[in-house]
Protein backbone atom coordinates (compact mmCIF):
# COMPACT_ATOMS: atom_id res chain seq x y z
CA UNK A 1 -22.07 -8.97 -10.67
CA UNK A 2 -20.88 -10.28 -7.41
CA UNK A 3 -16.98 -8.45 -7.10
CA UNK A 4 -14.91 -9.74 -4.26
CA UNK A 5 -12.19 -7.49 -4.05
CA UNK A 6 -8.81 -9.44 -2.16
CA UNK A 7 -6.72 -6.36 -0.56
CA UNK A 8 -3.64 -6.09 2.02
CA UNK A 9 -4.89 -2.76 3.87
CA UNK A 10 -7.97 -1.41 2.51
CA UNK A 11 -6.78 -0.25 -0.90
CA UNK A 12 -9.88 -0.05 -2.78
CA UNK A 13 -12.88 2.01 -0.28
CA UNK A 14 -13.74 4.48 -2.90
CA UNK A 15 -13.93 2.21 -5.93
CA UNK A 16 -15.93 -0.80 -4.12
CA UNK A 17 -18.30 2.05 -2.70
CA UNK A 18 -18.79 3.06 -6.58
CA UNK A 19 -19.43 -0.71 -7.70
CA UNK A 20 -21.97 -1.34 -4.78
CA UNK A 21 -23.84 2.10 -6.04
CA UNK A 22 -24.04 0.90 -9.27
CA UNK A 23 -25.91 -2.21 -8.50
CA UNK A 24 -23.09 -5.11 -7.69
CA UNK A 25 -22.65 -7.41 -5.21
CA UNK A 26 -19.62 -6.09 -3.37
CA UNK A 27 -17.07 -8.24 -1.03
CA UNK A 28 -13.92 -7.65 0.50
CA UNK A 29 -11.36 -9.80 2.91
CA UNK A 30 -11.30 -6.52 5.16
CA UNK A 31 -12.47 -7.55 8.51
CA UNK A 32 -11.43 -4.25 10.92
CA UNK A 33 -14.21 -2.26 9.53
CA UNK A 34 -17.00 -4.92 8.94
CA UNK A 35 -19.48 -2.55 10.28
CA UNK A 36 -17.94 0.76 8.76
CA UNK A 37 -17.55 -0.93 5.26
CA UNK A 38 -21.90 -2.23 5.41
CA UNK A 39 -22.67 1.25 6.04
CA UNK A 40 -21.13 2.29 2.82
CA UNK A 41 -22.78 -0.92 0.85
CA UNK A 42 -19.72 -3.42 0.79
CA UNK A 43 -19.66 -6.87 2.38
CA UNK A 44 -17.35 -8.98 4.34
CA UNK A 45 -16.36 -12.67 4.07
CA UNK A 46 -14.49 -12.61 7.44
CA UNK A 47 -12.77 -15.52 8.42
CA UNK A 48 -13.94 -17.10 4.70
CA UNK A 49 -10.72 -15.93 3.47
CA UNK A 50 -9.43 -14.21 6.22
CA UNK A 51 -7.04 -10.94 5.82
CA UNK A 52 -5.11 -10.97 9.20
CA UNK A 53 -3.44 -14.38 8.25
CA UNK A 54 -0.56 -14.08 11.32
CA UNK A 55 -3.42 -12.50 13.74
CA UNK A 56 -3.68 -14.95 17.05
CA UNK A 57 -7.10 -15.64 18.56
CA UNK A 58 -9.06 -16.55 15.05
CA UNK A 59 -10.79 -19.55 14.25
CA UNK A 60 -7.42 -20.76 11.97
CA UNK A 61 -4.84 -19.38 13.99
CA UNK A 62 -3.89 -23.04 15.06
CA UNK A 63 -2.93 -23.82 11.15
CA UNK A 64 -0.16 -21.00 11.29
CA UNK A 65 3.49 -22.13 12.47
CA UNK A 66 5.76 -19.66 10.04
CA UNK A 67 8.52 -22.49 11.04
CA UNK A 68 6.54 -25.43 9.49
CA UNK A 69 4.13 -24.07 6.81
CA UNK A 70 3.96 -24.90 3.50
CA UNK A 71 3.89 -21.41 1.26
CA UNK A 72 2.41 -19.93 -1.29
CA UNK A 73 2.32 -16.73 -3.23
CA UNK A 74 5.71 -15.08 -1.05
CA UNK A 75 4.54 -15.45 2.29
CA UNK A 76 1.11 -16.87 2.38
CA UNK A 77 -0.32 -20.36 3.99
CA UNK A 78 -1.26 -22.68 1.08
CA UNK A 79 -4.14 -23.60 3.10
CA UNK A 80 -5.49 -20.00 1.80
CA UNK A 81 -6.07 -22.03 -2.17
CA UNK A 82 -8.82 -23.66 -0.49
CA UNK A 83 -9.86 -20.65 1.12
CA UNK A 84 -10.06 -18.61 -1.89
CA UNK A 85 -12.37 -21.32 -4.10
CA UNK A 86 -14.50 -22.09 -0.91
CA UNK A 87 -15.21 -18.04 -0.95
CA UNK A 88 -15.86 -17.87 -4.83
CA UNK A 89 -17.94 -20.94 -4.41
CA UNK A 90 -19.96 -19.16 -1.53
CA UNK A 91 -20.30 -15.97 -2.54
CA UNK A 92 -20.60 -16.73 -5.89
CA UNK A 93 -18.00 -14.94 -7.17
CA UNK A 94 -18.18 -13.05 -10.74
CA UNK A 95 -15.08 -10.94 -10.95
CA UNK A 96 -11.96 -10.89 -7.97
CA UNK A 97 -10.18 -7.69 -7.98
CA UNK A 98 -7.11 -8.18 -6.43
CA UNK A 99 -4.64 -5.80 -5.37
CA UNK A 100 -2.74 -8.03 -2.46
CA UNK A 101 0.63 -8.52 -3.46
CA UNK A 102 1.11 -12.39 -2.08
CA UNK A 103 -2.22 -13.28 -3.09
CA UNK A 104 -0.81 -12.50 -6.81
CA UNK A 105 0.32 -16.59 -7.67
CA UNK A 106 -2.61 -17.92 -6.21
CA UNK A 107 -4.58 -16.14 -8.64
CA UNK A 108 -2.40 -17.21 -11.33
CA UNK A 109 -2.57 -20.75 -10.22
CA UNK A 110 -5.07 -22.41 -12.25
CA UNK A 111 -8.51 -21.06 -13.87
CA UNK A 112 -10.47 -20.84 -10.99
CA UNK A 113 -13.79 -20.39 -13.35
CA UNK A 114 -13.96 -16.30 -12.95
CA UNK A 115 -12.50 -13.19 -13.96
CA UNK A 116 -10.04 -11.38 -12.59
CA UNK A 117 -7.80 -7.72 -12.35
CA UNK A 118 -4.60 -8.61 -11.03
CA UNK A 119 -0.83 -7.94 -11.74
CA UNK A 120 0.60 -10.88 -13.80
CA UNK A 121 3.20 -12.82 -12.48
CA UNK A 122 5.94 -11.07 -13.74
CA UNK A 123 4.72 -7.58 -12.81
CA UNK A 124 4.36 -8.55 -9.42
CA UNK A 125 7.99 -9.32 -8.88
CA UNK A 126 8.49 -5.66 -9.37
CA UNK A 127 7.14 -5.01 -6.01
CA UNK A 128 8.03 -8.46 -4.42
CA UNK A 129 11.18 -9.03 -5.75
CA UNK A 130 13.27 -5.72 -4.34
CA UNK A 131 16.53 -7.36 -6.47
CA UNK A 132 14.77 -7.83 -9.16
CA UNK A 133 13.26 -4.46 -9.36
CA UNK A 134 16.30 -2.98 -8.77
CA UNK A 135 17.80 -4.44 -11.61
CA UNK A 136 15.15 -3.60 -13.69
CA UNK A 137 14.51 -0.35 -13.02
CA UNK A 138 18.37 -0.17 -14.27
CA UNK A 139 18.14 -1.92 -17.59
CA UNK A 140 15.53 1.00 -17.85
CA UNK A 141 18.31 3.84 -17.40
CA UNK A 142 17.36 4.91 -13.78
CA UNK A 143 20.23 5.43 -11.46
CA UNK A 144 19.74 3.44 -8.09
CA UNK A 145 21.32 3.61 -5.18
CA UNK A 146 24.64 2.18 -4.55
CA UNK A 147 24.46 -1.46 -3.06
CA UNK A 148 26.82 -2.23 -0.03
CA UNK A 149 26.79 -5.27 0.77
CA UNK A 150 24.56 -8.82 -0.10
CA UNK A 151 23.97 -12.21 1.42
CA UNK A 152 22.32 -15.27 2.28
CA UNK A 153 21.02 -14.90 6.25
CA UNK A 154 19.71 -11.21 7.69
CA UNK A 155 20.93 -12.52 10.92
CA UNK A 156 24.48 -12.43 9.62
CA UNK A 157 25.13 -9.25 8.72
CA UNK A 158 28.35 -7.81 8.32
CA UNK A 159 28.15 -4.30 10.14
CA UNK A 160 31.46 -3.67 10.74
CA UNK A 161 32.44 -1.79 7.43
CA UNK A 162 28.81 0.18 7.07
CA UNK A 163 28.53 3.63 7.25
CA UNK A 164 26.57 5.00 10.02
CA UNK A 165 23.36 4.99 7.79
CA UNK A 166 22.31 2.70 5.59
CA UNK A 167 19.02 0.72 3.90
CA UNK A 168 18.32 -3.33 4.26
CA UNK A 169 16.35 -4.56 1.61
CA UNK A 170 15.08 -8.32 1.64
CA UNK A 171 16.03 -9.44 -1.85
CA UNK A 172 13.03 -11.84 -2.80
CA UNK A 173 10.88 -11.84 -0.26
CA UNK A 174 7.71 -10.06 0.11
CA UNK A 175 8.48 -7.43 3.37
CA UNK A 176 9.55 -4.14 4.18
CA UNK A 177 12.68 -2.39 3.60
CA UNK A 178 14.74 -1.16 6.97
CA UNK A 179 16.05 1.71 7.34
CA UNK A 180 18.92 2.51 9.78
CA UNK A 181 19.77 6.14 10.00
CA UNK A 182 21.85 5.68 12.86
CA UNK A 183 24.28 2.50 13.33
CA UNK A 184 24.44 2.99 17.32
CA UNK A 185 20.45 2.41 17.37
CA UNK A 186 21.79 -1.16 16.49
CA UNK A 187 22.81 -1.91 20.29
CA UNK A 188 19.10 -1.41 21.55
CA UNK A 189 17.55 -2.36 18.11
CA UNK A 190 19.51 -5.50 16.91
CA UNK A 191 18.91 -6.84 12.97
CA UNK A 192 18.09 -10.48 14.10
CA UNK A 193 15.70 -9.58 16.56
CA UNK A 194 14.22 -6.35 14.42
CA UNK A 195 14.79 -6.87 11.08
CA UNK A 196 12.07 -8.55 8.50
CA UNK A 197 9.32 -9.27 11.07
CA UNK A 198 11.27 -9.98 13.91
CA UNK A 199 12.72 -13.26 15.99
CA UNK A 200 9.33 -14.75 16.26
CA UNK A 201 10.29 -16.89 13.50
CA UNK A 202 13.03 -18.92 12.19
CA UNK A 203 12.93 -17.61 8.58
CA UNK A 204 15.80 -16.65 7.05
CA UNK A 205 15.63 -13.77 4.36
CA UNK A 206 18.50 -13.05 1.82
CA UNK A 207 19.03 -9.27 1.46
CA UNK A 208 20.86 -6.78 0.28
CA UNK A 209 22.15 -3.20 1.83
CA UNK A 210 22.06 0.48 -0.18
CA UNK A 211 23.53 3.73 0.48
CA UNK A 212 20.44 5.95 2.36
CA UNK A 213 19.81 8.70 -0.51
CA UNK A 214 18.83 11.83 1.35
CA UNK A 215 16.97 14.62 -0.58
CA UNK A 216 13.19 14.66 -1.11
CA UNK A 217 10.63 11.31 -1.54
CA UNK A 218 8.68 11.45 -4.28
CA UNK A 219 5.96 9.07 -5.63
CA UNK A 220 4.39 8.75 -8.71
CA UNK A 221 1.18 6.64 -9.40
CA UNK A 222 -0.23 5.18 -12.26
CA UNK A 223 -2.50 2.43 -13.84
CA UNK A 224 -1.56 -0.44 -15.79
CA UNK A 225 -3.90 -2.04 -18.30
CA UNK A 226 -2.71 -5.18 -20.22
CA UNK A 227 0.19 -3.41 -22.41
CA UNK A 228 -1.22 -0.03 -21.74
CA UNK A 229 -0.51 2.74 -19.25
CA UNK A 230 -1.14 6.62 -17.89
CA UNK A 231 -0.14 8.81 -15.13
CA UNK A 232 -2.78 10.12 -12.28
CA UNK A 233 -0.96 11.68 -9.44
CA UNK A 234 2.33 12.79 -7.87
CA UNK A 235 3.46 13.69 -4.45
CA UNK A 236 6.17 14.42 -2.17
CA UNK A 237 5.83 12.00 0.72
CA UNK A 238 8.70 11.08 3.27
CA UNK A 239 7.73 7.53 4.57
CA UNK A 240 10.73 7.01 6.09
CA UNK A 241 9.36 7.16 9.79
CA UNK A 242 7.59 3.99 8.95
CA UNK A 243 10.45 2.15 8.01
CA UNK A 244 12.94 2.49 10.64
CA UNK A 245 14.38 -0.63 12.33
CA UNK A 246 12.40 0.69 15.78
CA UNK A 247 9.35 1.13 13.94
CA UNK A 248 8.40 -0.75 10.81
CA UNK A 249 4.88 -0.25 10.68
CA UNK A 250 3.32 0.08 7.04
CA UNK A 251 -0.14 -0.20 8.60
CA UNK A 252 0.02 3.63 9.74
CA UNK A 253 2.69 4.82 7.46
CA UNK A 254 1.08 8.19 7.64
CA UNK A 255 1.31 8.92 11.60
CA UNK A 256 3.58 12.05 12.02
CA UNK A 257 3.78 12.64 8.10
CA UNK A 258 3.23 15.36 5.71
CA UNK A 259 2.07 14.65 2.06
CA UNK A 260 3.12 17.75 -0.37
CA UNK A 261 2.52 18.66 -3.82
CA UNK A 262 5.49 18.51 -6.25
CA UNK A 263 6.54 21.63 -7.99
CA UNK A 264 6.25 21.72 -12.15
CA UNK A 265 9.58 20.89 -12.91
CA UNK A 266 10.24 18.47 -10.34
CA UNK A 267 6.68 16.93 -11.29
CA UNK A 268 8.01 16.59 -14.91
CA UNK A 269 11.46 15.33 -13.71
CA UNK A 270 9.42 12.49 -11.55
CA UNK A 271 6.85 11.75 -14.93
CA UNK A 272 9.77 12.10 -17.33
CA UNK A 273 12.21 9.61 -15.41
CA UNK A 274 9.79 6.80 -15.43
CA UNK A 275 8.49 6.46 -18.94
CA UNK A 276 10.50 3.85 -20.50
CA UNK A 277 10.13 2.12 -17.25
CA UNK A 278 6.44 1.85 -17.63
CA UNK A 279 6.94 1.32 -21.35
CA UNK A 280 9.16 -1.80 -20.08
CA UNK A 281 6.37 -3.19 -17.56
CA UNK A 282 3.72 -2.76 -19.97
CA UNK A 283 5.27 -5.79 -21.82
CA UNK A 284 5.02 -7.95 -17.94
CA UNK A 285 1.09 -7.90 -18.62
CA UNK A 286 -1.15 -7.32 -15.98
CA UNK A 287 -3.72 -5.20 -15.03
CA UNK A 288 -2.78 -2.68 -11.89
CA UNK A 289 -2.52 0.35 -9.98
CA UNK A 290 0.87 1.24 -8.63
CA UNK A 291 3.17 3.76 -7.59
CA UNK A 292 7.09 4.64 -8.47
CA UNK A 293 9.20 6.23 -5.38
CA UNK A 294 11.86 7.75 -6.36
CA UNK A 295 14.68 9.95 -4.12
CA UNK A 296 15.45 13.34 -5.47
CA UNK A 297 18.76 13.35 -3.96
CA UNK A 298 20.80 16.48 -2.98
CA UNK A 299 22.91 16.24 -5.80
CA UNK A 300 19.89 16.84 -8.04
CA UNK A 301 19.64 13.15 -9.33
CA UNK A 302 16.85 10.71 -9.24
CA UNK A 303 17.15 7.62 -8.19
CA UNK A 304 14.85 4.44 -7.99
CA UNK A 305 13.76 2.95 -4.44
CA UNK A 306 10.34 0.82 -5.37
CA UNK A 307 7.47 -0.19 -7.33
CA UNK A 308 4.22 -0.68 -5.56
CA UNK A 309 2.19 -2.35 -8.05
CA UNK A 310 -1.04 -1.93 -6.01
CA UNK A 311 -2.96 1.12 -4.40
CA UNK A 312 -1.45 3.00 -1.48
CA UNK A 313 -2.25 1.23 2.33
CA UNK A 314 -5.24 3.04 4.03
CA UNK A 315 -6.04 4.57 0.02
CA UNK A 316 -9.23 6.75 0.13
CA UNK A 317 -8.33 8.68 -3.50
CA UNK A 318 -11.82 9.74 -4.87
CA UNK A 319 -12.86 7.86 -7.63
CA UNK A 320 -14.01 9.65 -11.15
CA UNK A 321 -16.98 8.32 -13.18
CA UNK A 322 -19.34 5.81 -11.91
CA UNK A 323 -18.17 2.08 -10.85
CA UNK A 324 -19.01 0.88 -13.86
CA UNK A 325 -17.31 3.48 -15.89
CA UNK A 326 -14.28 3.33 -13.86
CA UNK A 327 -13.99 -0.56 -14.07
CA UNK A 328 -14.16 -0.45 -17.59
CA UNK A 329 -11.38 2.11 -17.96
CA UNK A 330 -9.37 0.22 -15.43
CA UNK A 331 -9.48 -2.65 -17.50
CA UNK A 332 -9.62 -1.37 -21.38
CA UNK A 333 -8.79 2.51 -21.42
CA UNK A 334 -6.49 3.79 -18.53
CA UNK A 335 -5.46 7.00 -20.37
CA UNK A 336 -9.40 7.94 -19.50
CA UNK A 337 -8.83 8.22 -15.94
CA UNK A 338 -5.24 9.59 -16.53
CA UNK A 339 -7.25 12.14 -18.08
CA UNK A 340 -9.58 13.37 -14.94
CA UNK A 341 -6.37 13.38 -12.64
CA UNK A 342 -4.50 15.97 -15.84
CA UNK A 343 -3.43 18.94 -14.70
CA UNK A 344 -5.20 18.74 -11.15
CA UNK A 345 -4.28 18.78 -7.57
CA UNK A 346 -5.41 16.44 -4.89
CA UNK A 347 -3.56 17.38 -1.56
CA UNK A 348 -3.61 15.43 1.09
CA UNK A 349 -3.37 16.34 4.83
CA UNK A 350 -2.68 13.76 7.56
CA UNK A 351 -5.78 14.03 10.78
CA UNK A 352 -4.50 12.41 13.99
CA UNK A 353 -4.68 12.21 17.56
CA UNK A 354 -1.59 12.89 19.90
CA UNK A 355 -1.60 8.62 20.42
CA UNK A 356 -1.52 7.24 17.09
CA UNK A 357 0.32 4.66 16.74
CA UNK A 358 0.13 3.39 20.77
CA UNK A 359 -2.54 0.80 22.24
CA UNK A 360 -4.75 3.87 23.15
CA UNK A 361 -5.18 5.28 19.73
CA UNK A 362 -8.60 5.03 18.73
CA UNK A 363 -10.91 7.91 19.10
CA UNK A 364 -14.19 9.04 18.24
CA UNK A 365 -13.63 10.72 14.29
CA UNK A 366 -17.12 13.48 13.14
CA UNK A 367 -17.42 11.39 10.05
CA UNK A 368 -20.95 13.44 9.50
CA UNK A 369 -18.14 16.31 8.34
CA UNK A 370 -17.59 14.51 5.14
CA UNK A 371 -21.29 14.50 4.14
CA UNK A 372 -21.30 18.81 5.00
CA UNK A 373 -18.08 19.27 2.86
CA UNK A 374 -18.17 16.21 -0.10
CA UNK A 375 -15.06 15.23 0.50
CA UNK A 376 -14.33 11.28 0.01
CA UNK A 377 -14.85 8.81 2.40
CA UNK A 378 -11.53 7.66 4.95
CA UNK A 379 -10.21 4.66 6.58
CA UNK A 380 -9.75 3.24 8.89
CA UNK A 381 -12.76 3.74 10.21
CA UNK A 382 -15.52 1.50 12.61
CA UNK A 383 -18.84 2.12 13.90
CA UNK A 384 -18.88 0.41 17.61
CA UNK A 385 -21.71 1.26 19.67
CA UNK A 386 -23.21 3.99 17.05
CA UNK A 387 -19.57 6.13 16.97
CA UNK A 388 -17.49 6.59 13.97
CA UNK A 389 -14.12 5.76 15.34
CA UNK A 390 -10.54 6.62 13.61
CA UNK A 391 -9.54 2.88 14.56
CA UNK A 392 -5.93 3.93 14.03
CA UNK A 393 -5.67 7.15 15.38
CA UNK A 394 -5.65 9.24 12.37
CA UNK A 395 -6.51 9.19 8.92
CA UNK A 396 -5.75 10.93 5.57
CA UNK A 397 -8.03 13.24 4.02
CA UNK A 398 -8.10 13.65 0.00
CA UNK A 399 -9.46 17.11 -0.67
CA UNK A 400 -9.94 18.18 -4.61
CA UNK A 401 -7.90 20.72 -5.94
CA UNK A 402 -7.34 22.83 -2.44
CA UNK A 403 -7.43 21.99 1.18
CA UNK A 404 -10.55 23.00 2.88
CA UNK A 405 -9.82 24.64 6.17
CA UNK A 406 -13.32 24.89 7.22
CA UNK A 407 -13.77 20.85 7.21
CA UNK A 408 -10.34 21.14 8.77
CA UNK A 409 -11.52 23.79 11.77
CA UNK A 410 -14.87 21.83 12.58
CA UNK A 411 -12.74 18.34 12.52
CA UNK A 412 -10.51 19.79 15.69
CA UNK A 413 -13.43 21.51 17.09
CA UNK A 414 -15.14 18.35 17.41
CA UNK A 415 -12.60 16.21 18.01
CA UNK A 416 -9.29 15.16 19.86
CA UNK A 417 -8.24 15.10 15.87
CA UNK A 418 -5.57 17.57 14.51
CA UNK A 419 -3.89 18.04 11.25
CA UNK A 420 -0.21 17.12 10.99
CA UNK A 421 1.72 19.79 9.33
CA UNK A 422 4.52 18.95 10.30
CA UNK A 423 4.98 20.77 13.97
């Protein structure tokens, strides 16, 4: 088959690496790691149906005016439609995997004569919709943090009777929650100018402000398979460095971070709390990987923050089974993979250089490493000139049931890489 797989940040490097073994035609609207990606068997359609949509200097940046543009699909162009069938059309397409949230209702727009894995309609306003999800994840019993204030313009907000710390969530639009741990960072950092993409636009956002739960982050992923479900993995991962008003930057969510394992019981409390939810979205439709966050706040409570209902940004998660195994279990028997990831660990462990996240980030990453040890492919990564280079300035490794010191050792032996562990 020829799979074009439509993705926000290179969600899916594992599984298209899998498909393209197997035999299939593999594309993707990646374009950072064009080189990178052809090394491991998957193909590019570039500016065919282009992933940076805001970038400036492309060969459609002169069709983008977020003041004037007709949208689609939460926040994209609807000059991508014609995008997307002139790409099946060239390429031609078999099967689109998608897994980028926006991209969701143009998928659902009309039969566009192929198949397709995608969250329905409704189970994408779980992610998109922050309101929405937040009312639904209470219908489904889960406390949620307290909301302090609503309204109509993010440039109007009413700061005066906040506490110092607080969270501002757009209500229906697709974007990043803020969060403002300290109200004085509000003189140098201001919410019109910083808030939801910043002033370069004129768009106007409704939102809605919560009470900052402190206590530990936890996620919780799972797949979603037209009315059926399972678990794969859990963690304990504080993203909240990503997602201050100074520094919303979902790109590199990992820079600075540590990614822990979850303890039995709070592993069951996390599994436990989320069941009827799942039971609930199951009935949305859709086909899906996401992942639940939940706070385990200091007063020993859980309480709902989001629903991805895609892969994780930068995701290099091994991938069980063949890509034609996995595919199929994706679509028809999720509790198969649920399965493989029962009752094992994968932890995770965050390789960077001292610049990640500035303009002088990249460096030069010993990718031969991963063939020595096994250990899953990472992004991002690009080959220029014949180097593998960490494009971001860090990446995260996936080891299989322990962390492996010795690929760890030879990484920062041959490399300005370290691990993050949180010094």
């Amino acid at each position: 088959m020829n799979i074009l797989f439509v993705e926000m940040e290179q969600h899916n490097l594992q599984f298209m690496k899998k498909l393209a073994e197997d035999g299939h035609s593999v594309y993707t609207n990646q374009s950072l790691s064009k080189n990178y990606l052809k090394s491991l068997g998957i193909n590019t359609v570039g500016d065919d149906l282009p992933h940076e949509v805001w970038a400036v200097g492309h060969s459609w940046s002169h069709l983008i005016d977020m003041d004037t543009y007709e949208e689609v699909g939460n926040g994209l162009p609807k000059w991508m439609e014609e995008k997307f069938e002139k790409t099946l059309e060239k390429y031609k397409i078999d099967l689109v995997v998608n897994t980028y949230p926006p991209f969701n209702e143009i998928m659902h727009l009309k039969d566009w004569g192929v198949d397709f894995v995608s969250a329905s309609p409704d189970a994408i306003k779980l992610e998109q919709e922050k309101i929405f999800a937040n009312t639904f994840a209470k219908h489904c019993g889960m406390k949620t943090p307290q909301i302090l204030q609503t309204g109509n313009s993010h440039k109007d907000i009413d700061l005066d009777p906040l506490p110092n710390s607080f969270v501002i969530k757009p209500s229906n639009k697709w974007t990043s929650a803020t969060i403002v741990k300290d109200k004085g960072l509000l003189e140098a950092f201001p919410t019109g100018k910083y808030l939801f993409g910043g002033d370069h636009h004129s768009a106007i956002y409704n939102y809605y402000i919560e009470e900052l739960i402190k206590g530990q982050e936890t996620n919780i992923s799972y797949i979603m398979s037209n009315g059926k479900w399972s678990f794969t993995f859990s963690e304990s991962c504080d993203e909240s460095k990503a997602k201050q008003i100074f520094n919303v930057n979902p790109v590199v969510w990992y820079a600075d971070t540590t990614i822990n394992q979850l303890t039995p019981e709070v592993d069951k409390m996390v599994r436990d709390n989320v069941v009827e939810y799942l039971n609930q979205a199951a009935k949305l439709g859709g086909t899906y990987e996401g992942s639940i966050t939940q706070m385990l706040g200091e007063d020993g409570e859980l309480y709902f923050l989001e629903n991805n209902c895609r892969p994780y940004v930068n995701n290099t998660f091994p991938i069980p089974y063949t890509g034609n195994e996995y595919l199929d279990a994706f679509r028809n028997n999720p509790k198969k993979i649920g399965d493989w990831f029962e009752g094992r660990k994968f932890p995770k462990v965050v390789i960077q250089n001292k610049n990640i996240g500035n303009q002088d980030q990249e460096c030069e990453y010993p990718f031969h490493l991963h063939d020595k040890y096994k250990i899953a492919e990472p992004t991002p990564i690009e080959i220029i000139d014949g180097k593998y280079i960490a494009t971001k300035g860090g990446v995260v490794i996936v080891f299989e049931d322990e962390i492996n010191m010795d690929f760890i050792n030879e990484v920062e032996k041959d490399s300005d890489l370290r691990a993050y562990w949180g010094n």
